[in-house]
Protein backbone atom coordinates (compact mmCIF):
# COMPACT_ATOMS: atom_id res chain seq x y z
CA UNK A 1 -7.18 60.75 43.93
CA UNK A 2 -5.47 57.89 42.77
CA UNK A 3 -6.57 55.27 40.14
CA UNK A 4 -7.09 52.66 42.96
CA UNK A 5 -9.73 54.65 45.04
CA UNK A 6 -13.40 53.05 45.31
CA UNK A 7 -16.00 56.03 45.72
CA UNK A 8 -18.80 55.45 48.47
CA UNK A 9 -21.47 57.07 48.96
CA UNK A 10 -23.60 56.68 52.56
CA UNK A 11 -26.17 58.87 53.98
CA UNK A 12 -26.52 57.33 57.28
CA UNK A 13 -25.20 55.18 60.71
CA UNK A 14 -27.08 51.71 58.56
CA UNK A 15 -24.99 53.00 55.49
CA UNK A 16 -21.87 53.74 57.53
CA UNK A 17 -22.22 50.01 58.89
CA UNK A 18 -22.54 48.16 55.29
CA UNK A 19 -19.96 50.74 54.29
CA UNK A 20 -16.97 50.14 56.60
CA UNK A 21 -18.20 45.92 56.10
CA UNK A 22 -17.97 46.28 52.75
CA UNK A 23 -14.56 47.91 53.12
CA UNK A 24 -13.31 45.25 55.53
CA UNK A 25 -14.24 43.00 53.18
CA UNK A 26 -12.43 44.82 49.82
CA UNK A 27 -9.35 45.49 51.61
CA UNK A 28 -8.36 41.80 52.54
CA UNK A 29 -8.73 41.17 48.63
CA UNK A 30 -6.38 44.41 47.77
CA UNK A 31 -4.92 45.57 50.90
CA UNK A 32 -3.90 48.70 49.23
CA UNK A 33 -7.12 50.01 48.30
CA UNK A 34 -8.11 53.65 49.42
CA UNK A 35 -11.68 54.74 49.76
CA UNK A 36 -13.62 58.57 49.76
CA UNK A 37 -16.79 59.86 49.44
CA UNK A 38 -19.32 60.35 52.34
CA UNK A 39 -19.31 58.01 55.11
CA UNK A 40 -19.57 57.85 58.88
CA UNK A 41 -17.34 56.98 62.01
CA UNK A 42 -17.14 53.04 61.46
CA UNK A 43 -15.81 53.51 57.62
CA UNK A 44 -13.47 56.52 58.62
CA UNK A 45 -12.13 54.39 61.53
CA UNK A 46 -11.03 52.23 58.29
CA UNK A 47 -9.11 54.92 56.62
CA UNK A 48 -12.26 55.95 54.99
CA UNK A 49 -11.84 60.16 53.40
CA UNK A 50 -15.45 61.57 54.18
CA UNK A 51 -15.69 64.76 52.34
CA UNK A 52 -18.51 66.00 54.51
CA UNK A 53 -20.07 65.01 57.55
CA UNK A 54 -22.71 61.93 56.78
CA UNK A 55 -25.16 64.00 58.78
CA UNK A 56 -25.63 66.07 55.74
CA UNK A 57 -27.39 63.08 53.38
CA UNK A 58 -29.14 62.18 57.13
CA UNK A 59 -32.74 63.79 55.43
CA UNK A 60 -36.33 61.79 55.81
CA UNK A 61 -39.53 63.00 53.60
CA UNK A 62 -40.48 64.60 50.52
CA UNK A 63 -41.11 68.27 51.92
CA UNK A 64 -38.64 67.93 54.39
CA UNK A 65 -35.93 67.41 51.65
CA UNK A 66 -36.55 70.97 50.33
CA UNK A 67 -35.34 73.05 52.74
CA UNK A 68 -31.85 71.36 52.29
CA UNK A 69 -32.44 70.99 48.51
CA UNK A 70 -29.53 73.75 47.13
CA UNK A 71 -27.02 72.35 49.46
CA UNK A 72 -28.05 68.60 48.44
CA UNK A 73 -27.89 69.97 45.02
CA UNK A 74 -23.99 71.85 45.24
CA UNK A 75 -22.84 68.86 47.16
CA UNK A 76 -23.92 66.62 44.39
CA UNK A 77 -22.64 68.74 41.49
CA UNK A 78 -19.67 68.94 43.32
CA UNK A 79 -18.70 65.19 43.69
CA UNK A 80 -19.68 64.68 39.75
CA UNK A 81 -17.07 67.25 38.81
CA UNK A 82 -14.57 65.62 41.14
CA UNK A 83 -15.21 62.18 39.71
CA UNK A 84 -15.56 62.26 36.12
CA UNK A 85 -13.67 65.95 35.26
CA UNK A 86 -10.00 64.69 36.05
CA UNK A 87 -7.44 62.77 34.20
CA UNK A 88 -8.15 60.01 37.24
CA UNK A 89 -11.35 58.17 37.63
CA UNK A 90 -12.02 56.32 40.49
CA UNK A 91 -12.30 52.45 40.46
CA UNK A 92 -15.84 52.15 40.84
CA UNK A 93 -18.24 54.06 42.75
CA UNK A 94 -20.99 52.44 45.50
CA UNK A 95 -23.61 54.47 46.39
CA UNK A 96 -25.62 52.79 49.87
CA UNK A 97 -29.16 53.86 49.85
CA UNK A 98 -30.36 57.56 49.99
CA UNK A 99 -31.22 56.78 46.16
CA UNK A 100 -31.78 60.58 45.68
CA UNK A 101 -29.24 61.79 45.88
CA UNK A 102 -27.17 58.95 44.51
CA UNK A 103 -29.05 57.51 41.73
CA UNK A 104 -28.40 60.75 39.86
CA UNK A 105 -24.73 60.74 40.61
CA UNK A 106 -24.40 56.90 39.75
CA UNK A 107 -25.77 58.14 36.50
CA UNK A 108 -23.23 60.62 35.64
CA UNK A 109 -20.55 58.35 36.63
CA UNK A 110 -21.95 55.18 34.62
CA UNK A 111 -22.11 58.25 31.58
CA UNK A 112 -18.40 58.50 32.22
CA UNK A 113 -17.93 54.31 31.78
CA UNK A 114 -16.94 54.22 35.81
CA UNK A 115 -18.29 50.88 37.31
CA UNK A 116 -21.30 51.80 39.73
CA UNK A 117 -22.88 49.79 42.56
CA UNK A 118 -26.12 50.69 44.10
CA UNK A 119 -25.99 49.20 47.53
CA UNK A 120 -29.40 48.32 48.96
CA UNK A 121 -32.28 48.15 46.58
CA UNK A 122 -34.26 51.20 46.55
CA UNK A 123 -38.04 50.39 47.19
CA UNK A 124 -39.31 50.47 43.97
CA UNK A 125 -41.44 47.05 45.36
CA UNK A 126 -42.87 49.30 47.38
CA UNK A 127 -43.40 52.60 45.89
CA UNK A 128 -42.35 54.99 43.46
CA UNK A 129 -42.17 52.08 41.19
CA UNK A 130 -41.58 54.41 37.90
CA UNK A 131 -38.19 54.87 39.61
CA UNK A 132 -37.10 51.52 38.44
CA UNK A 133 -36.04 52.52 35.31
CA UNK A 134 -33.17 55.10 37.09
CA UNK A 135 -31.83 52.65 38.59
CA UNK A 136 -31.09 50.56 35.46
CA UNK A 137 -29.98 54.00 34.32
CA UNK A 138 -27.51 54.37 37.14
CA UNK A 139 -25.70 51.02 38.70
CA UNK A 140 -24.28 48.24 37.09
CA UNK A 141 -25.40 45.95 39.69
CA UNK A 142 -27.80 46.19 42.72
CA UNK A 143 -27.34 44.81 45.84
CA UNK A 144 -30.47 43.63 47.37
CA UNK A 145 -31.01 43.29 51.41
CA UNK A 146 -34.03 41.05 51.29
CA UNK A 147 -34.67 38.12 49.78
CA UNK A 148 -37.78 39.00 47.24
CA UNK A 149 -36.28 42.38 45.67
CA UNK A 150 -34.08 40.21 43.21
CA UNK A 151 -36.85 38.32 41.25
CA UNK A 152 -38.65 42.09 40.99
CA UNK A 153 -35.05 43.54 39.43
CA UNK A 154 -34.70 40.47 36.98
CA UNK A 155 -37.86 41.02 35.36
CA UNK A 156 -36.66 44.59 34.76
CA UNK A 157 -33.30 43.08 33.46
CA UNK A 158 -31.34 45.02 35.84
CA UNK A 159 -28.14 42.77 37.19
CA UNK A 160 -29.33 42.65 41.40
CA UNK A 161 -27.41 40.36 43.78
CA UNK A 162 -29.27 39.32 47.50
CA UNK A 163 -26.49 39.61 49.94
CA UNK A 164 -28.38 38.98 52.89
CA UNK A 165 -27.90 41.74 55.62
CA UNK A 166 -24.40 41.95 57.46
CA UNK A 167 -26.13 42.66 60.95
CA UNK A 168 -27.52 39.28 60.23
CA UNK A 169 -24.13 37.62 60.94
CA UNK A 170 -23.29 39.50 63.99
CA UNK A 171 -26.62 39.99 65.64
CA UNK A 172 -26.81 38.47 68.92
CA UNK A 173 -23.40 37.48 68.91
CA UNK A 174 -22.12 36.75 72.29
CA UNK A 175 -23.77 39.46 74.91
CA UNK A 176 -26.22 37.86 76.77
CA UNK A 177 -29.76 39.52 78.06
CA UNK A 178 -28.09 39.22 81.50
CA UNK A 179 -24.64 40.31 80.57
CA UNK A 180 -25.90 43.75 78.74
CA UNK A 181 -27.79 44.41 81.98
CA UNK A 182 -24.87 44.32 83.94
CA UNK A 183 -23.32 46.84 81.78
CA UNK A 184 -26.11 49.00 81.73
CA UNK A 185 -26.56 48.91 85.67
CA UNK A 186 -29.88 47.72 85.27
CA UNK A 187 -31.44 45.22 87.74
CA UNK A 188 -33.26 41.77 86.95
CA UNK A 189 -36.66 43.34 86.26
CA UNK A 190 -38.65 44.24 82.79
CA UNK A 191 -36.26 46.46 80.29
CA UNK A 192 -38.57 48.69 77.92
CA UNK A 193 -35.61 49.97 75.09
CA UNK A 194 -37.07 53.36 73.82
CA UNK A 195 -34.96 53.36 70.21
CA UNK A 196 -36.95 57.01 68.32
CA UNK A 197 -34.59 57.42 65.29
CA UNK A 198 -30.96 58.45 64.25
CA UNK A 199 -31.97 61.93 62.61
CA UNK A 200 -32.78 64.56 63.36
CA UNK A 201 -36.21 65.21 62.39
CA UNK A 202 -37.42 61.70 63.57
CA UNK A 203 -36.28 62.03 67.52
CA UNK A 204 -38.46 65.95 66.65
CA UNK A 205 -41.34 64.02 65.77
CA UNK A 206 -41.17 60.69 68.01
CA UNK A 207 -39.52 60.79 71.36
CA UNK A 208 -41.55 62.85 72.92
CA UNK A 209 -44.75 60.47 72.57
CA UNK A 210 -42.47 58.03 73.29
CA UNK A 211 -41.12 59.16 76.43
CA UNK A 212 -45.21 59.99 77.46
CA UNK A 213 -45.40 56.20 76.40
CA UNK A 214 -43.17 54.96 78.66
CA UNK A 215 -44.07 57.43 81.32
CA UNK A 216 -47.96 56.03 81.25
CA UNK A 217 -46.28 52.50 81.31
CA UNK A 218 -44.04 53.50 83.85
CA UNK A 219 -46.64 53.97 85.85
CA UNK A 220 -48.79 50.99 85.49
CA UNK A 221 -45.63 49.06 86.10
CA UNK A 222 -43.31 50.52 88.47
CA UNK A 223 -40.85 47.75 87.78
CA UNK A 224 -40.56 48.96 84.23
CA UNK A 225 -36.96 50.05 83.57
CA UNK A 226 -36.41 52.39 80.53
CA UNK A 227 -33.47 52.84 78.49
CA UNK A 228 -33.07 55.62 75.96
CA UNK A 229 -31.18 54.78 73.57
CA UNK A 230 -29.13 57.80 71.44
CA UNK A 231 -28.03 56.90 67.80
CA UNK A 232 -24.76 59.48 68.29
CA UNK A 233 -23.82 62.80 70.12
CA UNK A 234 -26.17 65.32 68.82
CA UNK A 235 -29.82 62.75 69.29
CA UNK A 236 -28.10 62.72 72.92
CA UNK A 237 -28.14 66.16 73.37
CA UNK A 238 -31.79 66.28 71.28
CA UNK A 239 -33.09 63.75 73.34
CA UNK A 240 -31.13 65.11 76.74
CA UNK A 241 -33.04 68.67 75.83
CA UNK A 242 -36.61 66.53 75.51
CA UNK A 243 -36.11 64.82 78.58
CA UNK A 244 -36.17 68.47 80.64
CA UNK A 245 -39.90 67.90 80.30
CA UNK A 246 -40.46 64.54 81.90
CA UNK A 247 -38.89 64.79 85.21
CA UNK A 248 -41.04 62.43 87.00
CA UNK A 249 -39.59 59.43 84.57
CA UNK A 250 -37.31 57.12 85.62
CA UNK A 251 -35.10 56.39 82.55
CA UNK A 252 -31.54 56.00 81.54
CA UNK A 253 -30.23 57.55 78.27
CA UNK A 254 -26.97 55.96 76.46
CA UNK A 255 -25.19 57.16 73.69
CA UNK A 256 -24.09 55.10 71.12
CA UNK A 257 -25.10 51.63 72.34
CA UNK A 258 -28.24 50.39 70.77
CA UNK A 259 -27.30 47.20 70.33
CA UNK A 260 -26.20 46.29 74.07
CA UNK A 261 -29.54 47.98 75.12
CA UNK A 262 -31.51 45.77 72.77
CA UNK A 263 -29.75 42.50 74.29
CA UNK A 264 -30.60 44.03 77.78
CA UNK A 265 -34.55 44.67 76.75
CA UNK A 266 -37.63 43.00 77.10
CA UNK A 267 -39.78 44.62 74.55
CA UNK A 268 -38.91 47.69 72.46
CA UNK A 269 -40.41 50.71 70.79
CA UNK A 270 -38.98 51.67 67.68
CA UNK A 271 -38.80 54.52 64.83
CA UNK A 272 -39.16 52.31 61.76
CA UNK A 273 -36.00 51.90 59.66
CA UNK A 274 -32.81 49.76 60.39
CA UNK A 275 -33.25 49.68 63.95
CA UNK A 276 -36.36 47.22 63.46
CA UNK A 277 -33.84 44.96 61.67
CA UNK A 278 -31.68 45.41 64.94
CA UNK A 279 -34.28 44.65 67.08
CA UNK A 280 -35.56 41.41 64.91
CA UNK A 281 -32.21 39.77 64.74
CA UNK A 282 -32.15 40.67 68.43
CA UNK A 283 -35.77 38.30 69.22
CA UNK A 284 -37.54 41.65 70.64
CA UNK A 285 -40.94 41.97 70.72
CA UNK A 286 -41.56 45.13 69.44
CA UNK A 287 -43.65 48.26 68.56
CA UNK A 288 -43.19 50.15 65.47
CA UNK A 289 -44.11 54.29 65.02
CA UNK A 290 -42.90 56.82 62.32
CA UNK A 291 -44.43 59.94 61.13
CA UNK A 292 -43.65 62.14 58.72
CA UNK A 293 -44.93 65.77 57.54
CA UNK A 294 -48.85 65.56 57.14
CA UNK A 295 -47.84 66.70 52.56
CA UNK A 296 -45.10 64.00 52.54
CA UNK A 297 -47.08 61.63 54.67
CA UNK A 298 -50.02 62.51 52.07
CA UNK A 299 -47.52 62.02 49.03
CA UNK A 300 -45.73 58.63 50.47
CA UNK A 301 -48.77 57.24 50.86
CA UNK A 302 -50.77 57.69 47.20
CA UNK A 303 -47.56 55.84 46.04
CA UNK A 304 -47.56 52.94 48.75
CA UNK A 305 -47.89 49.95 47.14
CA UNK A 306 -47.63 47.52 49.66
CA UNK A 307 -49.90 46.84 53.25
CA UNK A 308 -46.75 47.32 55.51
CA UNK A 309 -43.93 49.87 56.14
CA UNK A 310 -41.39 47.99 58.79
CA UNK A 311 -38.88 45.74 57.55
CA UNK A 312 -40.26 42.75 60.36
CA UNK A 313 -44.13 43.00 58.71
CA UNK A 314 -42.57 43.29 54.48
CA UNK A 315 -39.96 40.26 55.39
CA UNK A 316 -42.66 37.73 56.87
CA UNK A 317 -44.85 39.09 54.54
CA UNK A 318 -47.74 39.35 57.05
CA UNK A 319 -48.49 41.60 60.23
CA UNK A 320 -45.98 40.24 62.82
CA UNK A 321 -45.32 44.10 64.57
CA UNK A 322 -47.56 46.64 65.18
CA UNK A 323 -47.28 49.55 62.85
CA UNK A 324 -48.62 53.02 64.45
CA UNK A 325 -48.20 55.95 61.88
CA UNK A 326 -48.48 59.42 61.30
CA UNK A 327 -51.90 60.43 63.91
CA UNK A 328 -51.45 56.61 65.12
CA UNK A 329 -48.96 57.58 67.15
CA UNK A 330 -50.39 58.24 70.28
CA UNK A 331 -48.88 57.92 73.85
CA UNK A 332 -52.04 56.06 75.35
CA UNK A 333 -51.89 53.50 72.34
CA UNK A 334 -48.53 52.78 72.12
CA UNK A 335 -48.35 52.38 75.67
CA UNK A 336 -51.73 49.56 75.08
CA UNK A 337 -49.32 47.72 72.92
CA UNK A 338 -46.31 47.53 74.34
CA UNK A 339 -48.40 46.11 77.99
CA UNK A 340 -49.49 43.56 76.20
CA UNK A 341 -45.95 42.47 74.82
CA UNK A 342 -44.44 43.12 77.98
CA UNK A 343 -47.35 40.86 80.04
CA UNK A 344 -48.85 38.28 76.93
CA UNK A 345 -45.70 35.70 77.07
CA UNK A 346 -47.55 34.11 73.81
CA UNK A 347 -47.96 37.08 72.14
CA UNK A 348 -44.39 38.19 72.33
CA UNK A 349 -43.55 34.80 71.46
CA UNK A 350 -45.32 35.01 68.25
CA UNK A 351 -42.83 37.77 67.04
CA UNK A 352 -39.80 35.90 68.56
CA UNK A 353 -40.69 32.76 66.39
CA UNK A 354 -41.02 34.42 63.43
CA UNK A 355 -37.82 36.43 63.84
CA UNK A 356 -36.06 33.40 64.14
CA UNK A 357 -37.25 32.39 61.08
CA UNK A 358 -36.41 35.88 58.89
CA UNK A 359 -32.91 35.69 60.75
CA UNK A 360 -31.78 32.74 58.89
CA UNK A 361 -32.75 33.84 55.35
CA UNK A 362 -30.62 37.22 55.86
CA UNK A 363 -27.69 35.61 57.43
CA UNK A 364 -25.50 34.84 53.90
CA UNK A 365 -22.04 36.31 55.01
CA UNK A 366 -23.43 40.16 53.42
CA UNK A 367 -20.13 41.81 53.37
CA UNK A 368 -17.85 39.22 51.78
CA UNK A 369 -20.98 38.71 49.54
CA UNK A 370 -21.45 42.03 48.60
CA UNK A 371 -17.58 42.62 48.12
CA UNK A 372 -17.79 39.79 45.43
CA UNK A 373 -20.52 41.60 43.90
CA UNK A 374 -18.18 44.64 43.40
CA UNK A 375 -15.36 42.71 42.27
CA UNK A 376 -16.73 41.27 39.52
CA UNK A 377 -18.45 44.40 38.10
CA UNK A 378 -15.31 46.35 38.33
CA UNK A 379 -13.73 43.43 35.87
CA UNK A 380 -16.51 42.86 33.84
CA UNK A 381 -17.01 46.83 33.52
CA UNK A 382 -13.27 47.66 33.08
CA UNK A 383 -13.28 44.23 29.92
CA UNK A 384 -15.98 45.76 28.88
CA UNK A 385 -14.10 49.75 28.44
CA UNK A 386 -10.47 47.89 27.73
CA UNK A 387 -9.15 48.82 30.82
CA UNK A 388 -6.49 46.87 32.37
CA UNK A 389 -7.08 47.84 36.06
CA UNK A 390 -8.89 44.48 37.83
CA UNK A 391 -9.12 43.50 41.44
């Protein structure tokens, strides 16, 4: 390892994408800038080392966690000793998200004066609020996604940047609704995008009343076309195995393309996380389901400390989506839901008007943002220990 490698740390496709922008972003400032840690295909594509596959971090749910816990555990003792028990210490370290597992490894790092980013606020707003004071433990700095985490950090006197959201400055971009159907093969009739999670355990607990969803809309509307969308190759062979049970339904799976079957859709259906982002910035009318273990479900929501899960309801600070958790989630009642986006014109047009709205407070330029953001802890980090290495 070299003394001009930045550590990052992802645990999913979301972090892979703020990872590789963030990189894009660092490397026009210092071209010669290497990067390792645990990332996905979009920041390895950039030269990125991953030292496992991301898929390992890719874990939902506090009893769900536990079954992984010693590997989680080894994994994390392992990076420590390779970061702070050698002559040469990384640059800085930025840990995106999955504050788990790297809130305790920013800590060790921080111990061992090495700059540390955390890179989108954990919800300490939201729940687990006692958790606030690791993360002034751990980071430096955090980078904040939404707009109203920063005022919450600065009465904590933790240093927190808003950077907006990257897919903010992309999202549409230039595929049109008609253009994305042509690529999909679909015709000019109602597109239903079925989008149930990029891990593991949340296609296990979601498609399949999502596919009986869509098959009870399906055949209400005959019209309706479905599209299946599959985060990467293994939820395409999960959902390819789920879809053996619904051979009456008339639906098209696609790996790897969310966003082209978002611009192609008419409504969607959605496992809450990043995707609802996606499908904001895309104007969807949309559905929202998760569920997690009935004891973590339990746990999560003793903690809760806010009236809405999904990143479309927390940033307009009101109901705009329809949240169905946990025993919510019910084929018959999604399906109620999504009719009534797919036929109310003025009801879906309620969501796209206040999408518009959230869409222009998150679009800041995130990446070159955030890159700043790293810059100028490294300096003020590396004045701070006498260290003459700056970017």
């Amino acid at each position: 390892m070299s003394d001009n490698t930045i550590v990052i740390v992802a645990g999913e496709a979301s972090g892979d994408i703020l990872g590789a922008g963030l990189m894009r972003a660092l490397l026009k400032q210092r071209p010669d800038l290497k990067f390792e840690g645990i990332g996905g295909p979009q920041m390895i594509a950039l030269g990125f080392t991953s030292l496992v596959p991301m898929e390992r971090l890719s874990v939902m749910g506090l009893v769900e966690v536990l079954g992984r816990l010693p590997e989680l555990l080894l994994l994390r003792r392992r990076l420590i000793k390779r970061y702070t028990q050698t002559q040469t210490h990384p640059m800085a370290m930025v840990g995106i998200d999955a504050p788990d597992f790297n809130l305790v490894l920013e800590t060790q790092l921080k111990l061992n004066n090495i700059p540390t980013v955390h890179y989108v606020s954990p919800s300490v707003w939201a729940w687990r609020e006692d958790r606030v004071f690791t993360v002034a433990k751990a980071c430096h700095r955090v980078l904040a996604l939404l707009p109203f985490e920063v005022p919450y950090y600065e009465r904590h006197q933790i240093p927190a940047t808003f950077v907006g959201h990257p897919l903010a400055d992309v999202i549409p971009g230039p595929l049109t609704l008609q253009q994305a159907r042509h690529q999909l093969q679909l015709k000019d009739q109602p597109v239903l995008a079925l989008l149930p999670g990029s891990r593991a355990m949340e296609v296990q607990k979601l498609a399949p009343d999502f596919l009986a969803a869509a098959a009870i809309l399906q055949s209400q509307m005959p019209h309706l076309q479905l599209v299946l969308a599959a985060a990467n190759v293994q939820r395409h062979q999960q959902l390819l195995t789920l879809l053996q049970s619904y051979p009456q339904l008339k639906i098209a799976l696609v790996l790897e393309q969310s966003h082209r079957v978002l611009a192609a859709a008419d409504a969607a259906l959605v496992a809450s996380g990043t995707a609802t982002l996606e499908a904001l910035l895309f104007e969807k009318p949309m559905v929202v389901c998760y569920r997690l273990s009935p004891i973590s479900y339990a746990l999560f929501k003793r903690k809760l400390k806010v009236p809405f899960v999904s990143l479309p309801n927390l940033l307009a600070g009101q109901k705009v989506v329809e949240e169905l958790l946990q025993h919510q989630v019910q084929p018959q009642r999604i399906a109620n839901h999504l009719q009534t986006l797919l036929i109310d014109q003025a009801a879906a047009q309620n969501q796209r008007s206040q999408f518009q709205d959230i869409h222009q407070q998150l679009a800041c330029g995130a990446d070159v943002t955030a890159a700043k953001a790293v810059i100028e802890v490294i300096n003020q980090c590396n004045k701070e220990f006498g260290s003459g290495c700056k970017l």
